[in-house]
C-alpha atoms as a PDB file:
ATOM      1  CA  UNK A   1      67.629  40.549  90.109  1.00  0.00           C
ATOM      2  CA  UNK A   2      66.846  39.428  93.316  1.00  0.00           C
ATOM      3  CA  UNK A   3      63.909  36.952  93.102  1.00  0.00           C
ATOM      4  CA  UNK A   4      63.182  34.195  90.299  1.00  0.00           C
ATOM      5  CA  UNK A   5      61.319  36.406  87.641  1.00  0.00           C
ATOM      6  CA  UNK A   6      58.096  35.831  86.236  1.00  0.00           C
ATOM      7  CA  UNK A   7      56.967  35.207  82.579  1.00  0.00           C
ATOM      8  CA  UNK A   8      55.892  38.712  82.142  1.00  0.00           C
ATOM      9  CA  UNK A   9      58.534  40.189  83.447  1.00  0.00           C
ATOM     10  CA  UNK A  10      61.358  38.042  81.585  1.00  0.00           C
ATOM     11  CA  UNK A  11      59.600  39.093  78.148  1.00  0.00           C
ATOM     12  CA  UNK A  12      60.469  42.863  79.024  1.00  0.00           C
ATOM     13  CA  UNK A  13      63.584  43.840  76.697  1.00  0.00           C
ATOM     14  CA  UNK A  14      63.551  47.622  77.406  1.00  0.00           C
ATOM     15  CA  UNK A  15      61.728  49.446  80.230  1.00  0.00           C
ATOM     16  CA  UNK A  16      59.655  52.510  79.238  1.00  0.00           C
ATOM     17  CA  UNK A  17      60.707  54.932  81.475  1.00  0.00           C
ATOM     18  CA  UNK A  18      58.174  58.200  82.844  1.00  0.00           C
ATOM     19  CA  UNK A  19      58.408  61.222  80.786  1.00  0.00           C
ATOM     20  CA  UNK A  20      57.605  63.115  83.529  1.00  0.00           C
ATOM     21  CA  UNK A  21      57.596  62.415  87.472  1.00  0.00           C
ATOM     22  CA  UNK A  22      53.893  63.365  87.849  1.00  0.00           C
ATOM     23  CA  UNK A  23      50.643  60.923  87.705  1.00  0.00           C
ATOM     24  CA  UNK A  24      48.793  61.559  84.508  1.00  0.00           C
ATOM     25  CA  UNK A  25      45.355  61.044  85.921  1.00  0.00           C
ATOM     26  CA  UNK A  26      45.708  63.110  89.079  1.00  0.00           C
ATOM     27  CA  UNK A  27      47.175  65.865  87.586  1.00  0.00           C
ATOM     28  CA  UNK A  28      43.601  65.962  85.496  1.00  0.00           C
ATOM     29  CA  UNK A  29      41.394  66.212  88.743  1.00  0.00           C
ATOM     30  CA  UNK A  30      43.612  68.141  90.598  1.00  0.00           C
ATOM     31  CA  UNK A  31      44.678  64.667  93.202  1.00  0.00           C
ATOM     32  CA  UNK A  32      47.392  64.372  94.982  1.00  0.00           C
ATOM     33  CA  UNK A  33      50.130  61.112  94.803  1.00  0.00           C
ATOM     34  CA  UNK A  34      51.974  59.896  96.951  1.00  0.00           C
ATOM     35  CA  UNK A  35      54.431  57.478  94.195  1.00  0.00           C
ATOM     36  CA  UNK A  36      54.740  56.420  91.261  1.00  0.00           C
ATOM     37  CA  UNK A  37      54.612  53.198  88.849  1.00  0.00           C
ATOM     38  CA  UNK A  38      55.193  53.387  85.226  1.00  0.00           C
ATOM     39  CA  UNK A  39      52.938  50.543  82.778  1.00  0.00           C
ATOM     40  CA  UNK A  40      55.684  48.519  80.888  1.00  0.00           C
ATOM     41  CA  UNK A  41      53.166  47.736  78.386  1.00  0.00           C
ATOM     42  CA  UNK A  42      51.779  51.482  77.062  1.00  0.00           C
ATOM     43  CA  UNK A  43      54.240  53.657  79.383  1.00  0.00           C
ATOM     44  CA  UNK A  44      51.576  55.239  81.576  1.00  0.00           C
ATOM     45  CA  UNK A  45      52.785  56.899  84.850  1.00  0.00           C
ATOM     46  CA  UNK A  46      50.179  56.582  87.484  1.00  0.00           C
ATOM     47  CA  UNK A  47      50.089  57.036  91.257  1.00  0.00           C
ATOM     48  CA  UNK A  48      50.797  53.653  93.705  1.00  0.00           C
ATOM     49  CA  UNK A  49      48.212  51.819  96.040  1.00  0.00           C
ATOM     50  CA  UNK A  50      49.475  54.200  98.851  1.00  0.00           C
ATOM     51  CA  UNK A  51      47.983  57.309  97.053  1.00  0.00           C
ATOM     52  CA  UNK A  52      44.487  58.281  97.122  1.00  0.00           C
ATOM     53  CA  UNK A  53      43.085  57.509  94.113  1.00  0.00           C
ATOM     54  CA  UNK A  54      45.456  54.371  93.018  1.00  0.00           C
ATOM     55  CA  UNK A  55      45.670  54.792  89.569  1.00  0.00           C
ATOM     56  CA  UNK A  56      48.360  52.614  88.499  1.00  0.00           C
ATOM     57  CA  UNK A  57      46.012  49.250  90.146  1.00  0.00           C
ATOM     58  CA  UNK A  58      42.803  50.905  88.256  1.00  0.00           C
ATOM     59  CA  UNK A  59      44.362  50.690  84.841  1.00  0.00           C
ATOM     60  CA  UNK A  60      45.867  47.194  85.577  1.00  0.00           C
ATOM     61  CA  UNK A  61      42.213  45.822  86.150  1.00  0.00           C
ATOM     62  CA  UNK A  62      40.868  47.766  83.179  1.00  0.00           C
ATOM     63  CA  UNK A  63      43.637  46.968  80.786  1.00  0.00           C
ATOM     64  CA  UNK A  64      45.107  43.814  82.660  1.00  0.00           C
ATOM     65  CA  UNK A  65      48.528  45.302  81.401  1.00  0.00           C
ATOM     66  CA  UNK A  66      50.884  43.341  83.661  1.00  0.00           C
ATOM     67  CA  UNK A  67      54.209  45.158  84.898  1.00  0.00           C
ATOM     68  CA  UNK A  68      55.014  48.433  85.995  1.00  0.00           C
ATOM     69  CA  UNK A  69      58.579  49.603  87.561  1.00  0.00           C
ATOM     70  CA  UNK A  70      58.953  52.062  90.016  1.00  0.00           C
ATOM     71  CA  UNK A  71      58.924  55.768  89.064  1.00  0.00           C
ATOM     72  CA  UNK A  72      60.584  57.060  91.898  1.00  0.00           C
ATOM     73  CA  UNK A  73      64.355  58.161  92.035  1.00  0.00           C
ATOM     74  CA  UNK A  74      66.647  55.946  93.095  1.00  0.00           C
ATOM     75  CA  UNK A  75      64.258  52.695  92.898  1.00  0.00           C
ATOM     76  CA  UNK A  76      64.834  50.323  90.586  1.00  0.00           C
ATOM     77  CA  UNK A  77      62.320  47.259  90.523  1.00  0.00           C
ATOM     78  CA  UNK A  78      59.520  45.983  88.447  1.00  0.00           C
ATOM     79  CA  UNK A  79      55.684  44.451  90.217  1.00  0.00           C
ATOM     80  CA  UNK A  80      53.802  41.816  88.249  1.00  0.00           C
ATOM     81  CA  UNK A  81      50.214  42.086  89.395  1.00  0.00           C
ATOM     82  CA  UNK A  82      49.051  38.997  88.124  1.00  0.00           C
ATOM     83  CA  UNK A  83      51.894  36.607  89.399  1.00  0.00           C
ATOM     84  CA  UNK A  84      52.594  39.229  92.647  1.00  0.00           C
ATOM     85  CA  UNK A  85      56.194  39.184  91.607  1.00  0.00           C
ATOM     86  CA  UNK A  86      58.701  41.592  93.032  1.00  0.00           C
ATOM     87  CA  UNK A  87      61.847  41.582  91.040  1.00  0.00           C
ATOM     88  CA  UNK A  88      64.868  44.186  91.660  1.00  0.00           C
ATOM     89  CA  UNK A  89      67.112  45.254  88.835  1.00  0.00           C
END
């Protein structure tokens, strides 16, 4: 890992991967995303902050779920929103 990690990402003992590379609110309204994040609490995949409608930061405030991991081939790193940690894996 390449930074010191946080206390809600050292309490992570498997990552819940996406089922599918798509983000499960846009796909409702008909959006478009631009990446993806996936909740490492209930395994939502959502769009990033660079898409539109930025799902994945909406259901962090709403369910204050900490720590999602990138959903995007090839990336491999986990965001804490609430300690704005950035940790590689």
């Amino acid at each position: 890992m390449s930074e010191q990690p946080c206390k809600h990402i050292t309490s992570i003992t498997e990552l819940k991967l996406p089922h599918a590379h798509v983000c499960e609110e846009c796909i409702k309204t008909g959006t478009r995303w631009v990446h993806l994040r996936t909740c490492q609490t209930c395994g939502a995949t959502l769009c990033c902050d660079s898409s539109p409608q930025t799902h994945m930061t909406k259901h962090n405030q709403e369910t204050h779920h900490p720590v999602v991991i990138s959903a995007e081939p090839g990336e491999q790193w986990l965001w804490c929103y609430p300690d704005e940690n950035f940790v590689e894996y």
